[in-house]
N, C-alpha and C. Protein backbone atom coordinates (compact mmCIF):
# COMPACT_ATOMS: atom_id res chain seq x y z
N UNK A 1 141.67 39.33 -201.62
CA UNK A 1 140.90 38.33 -200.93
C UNK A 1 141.84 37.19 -200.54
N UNK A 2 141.23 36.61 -199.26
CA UNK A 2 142.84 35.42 -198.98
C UNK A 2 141.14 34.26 -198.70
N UNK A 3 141.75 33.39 -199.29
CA UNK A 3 140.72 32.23 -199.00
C UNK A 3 141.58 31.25 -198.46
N UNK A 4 141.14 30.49 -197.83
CA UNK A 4 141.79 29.06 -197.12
C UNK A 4 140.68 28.27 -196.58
N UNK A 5 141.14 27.03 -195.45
CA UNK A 5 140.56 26.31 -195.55
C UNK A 5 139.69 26.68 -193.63
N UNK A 6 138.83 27.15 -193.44
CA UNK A 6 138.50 27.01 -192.25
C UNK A 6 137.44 25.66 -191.25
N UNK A 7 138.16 25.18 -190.40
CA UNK A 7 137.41 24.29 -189.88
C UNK A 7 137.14 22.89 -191.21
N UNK A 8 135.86 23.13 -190.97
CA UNK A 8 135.54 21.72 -192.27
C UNK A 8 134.89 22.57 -193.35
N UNK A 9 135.18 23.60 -193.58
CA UNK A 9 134.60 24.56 -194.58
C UNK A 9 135.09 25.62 -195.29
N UNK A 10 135.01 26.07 -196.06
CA UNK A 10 136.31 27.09 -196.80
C UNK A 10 135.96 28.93 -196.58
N UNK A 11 137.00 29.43 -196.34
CA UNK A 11 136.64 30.66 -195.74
C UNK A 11 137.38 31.77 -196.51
N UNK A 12 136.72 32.39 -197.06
CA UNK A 12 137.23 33.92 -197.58
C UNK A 12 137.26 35.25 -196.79
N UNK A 13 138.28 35.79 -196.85
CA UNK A 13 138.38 36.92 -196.11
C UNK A 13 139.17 37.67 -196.78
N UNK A 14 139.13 39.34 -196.51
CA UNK A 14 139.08 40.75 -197.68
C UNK A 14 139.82 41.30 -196.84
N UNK A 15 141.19 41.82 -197.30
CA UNK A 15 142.01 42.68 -196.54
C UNK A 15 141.75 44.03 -197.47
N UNK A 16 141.63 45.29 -196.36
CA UNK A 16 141.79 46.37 -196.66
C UNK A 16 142.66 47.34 -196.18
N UNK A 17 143.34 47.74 -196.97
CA UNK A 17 144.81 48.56 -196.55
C UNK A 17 144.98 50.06 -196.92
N UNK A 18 144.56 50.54 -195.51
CA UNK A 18 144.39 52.25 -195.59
C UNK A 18 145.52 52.85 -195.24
N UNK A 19 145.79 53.91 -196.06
CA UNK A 19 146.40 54.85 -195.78
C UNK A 19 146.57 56.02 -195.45
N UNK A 20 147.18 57.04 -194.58
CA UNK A 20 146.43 58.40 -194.48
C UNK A 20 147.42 59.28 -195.57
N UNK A 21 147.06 60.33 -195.88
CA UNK A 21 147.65 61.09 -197.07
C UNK A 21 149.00 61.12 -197.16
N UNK A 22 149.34 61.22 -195.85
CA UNK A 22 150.99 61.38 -195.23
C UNK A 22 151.80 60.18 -195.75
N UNK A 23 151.38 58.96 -196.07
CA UNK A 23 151.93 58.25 -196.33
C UNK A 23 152.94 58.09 -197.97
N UNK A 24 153.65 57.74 -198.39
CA UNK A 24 153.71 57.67 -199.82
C UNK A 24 153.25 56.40 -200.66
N UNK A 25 152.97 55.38 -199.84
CA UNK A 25 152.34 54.55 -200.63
C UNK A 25 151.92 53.03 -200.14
N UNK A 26 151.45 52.31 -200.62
CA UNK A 26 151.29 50.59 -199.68
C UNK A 26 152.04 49.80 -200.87
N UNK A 27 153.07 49.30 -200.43
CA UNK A 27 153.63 47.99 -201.33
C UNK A 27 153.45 46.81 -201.02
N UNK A 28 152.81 46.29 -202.36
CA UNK A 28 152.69 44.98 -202.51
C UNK A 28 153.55 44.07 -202.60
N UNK A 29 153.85 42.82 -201.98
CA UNK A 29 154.37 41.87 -202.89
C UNK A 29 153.83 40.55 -203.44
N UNK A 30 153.00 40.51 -203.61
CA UNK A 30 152.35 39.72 -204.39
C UNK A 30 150.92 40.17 -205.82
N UNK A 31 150.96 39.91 -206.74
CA UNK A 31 150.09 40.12 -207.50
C UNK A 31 148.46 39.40 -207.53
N UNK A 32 147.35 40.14 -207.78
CA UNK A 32 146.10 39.28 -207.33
C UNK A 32 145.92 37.89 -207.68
N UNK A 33 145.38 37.30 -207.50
CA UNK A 33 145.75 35.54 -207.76
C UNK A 33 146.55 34.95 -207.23
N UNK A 34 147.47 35.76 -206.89
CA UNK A 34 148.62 34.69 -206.58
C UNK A 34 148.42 34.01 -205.08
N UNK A 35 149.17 32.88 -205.36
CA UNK A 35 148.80 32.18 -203.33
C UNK A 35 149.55 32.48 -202.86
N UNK A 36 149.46 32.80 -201.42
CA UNK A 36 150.48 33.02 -200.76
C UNK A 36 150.23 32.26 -199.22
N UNK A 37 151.96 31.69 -198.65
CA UNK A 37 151.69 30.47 -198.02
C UNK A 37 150.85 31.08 -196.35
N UNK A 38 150.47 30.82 -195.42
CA UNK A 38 150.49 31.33 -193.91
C UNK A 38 151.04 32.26 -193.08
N UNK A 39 150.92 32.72 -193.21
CA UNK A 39 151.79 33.98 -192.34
C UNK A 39 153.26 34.55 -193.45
N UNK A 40 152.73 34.32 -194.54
CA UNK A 40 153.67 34.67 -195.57
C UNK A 40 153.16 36.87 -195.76
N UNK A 41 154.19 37.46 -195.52
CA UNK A 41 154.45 39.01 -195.92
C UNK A 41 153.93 39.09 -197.25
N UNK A 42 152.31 39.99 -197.62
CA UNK A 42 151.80 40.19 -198.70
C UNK A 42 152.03 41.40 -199.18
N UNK A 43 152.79 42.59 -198.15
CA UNK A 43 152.78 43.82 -198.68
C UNK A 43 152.68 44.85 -196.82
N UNK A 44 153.43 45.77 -197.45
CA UNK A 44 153.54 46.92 -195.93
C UNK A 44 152.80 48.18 -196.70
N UNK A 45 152.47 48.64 -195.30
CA UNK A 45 151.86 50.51 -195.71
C UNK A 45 153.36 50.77 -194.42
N UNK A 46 153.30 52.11 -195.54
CA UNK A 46 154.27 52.49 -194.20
C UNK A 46 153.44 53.31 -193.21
N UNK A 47 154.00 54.64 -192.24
CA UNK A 47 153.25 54.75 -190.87
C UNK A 47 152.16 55.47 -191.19
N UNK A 48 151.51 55.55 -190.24
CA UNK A 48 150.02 56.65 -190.25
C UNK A 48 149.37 55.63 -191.30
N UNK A 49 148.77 54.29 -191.43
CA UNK A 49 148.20 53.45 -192.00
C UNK A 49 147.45 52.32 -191.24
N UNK A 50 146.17 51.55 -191.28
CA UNK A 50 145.70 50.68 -190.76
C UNK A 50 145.63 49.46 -191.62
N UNK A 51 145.37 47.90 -191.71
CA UNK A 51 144.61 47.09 -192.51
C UNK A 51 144.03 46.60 -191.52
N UNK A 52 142.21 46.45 -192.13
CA UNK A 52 141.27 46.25 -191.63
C UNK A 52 141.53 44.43 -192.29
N UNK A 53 140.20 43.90 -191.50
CA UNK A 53 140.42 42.24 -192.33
C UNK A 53 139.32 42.04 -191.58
N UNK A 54 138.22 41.96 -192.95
CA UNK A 54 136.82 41.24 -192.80
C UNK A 54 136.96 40.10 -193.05
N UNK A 55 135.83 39.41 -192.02
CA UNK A 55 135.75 37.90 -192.01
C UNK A 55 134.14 37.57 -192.09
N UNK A 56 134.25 36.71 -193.18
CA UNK A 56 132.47 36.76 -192.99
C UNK A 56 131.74 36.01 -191.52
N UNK A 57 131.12 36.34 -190.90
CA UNK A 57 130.58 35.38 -189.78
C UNK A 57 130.45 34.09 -190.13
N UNK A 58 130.99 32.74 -189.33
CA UNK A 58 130.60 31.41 -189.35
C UNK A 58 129.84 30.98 -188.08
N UNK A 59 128.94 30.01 -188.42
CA UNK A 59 128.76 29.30 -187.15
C UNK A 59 129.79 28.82 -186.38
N UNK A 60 130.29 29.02 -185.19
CA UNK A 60 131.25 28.83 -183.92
C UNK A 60 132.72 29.45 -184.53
N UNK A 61 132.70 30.46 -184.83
CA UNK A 61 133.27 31.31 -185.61
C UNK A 61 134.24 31.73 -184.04
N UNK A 62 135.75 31.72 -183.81
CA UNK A 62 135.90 32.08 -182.40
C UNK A 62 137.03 33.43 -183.04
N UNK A 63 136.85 34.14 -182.50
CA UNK A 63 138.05 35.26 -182.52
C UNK A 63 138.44 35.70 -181.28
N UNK A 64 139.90 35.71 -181.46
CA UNK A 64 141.10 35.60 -180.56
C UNK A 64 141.82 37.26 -179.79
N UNK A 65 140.78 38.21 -180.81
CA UNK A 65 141.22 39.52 -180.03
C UNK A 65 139.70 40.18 -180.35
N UNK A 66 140.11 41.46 -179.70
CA UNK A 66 138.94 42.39 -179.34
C UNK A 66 138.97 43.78 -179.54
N UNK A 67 137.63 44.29 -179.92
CA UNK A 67 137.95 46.02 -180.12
C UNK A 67 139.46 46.48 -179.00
N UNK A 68 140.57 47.49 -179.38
CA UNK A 68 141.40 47.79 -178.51
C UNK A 68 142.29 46.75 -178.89
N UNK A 69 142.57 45.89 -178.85
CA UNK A 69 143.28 44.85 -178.83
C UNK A 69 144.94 45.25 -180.01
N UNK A 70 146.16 44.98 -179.80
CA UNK A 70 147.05 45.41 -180.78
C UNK A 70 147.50 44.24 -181.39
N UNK A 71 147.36 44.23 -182.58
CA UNK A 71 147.62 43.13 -183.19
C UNK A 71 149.06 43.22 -184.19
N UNK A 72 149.69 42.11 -184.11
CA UNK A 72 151.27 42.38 -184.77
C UNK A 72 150.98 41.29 -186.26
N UNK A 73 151.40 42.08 -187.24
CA UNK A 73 151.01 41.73 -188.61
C UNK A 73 152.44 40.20 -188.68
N UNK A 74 151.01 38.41 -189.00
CA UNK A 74 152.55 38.00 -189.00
C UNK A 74 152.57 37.30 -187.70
N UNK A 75 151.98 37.62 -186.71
CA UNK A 75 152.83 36.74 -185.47
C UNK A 75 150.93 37.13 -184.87
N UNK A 76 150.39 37.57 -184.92
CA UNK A 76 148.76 37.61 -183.65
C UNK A 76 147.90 36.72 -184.54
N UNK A 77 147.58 35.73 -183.55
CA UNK A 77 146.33 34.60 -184.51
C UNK A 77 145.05 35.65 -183.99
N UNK A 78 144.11 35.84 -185.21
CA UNK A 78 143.33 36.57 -184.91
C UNK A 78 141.92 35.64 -185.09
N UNK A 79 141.42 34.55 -185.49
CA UNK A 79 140.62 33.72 -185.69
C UNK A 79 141.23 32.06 -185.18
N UNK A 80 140.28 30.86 -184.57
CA UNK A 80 140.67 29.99 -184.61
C UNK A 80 139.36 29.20 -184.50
């Protein structure tokens, strides 16, 4: 879970990090609890892998990409 501060209100959001069988594994680098700063590297899957990232709906909630859309882990603002 990555929580921070959104707008004038605090926002939690759930990364999920899939892998397909082919893969050998997703490494972490950070342990649960721990903070980690903005665009700080939490962990890679290597290829044939997705992470999904739920956001709970807010009022004026704006997101910055779209079904299709390629997003680069790290550098694509995906909420603002």
């Amino acid at each position: 879970m990555i929580k921070g501060p959104y707008r004038d209100t605090k926002l939690a959001c759930y990364v999920v990090q899939i892998a397909a069988r082919s893969v050998n594994g997703i490494d972490s680098h950070v342990r649960e609890g721990e903070t980690v700063e903005r665009g700080a590297i939490f962990g890679m899957i290597r290829i044939g892998s997705q992470v999904d990232l739920i956001v709970p709906w807010r009022e004026n909630l704006h997101t910055r990409v779209r079904a299709g859309d390629r997003a680069r882990a790290g550098e694509t603002i995906l909420i603002d």
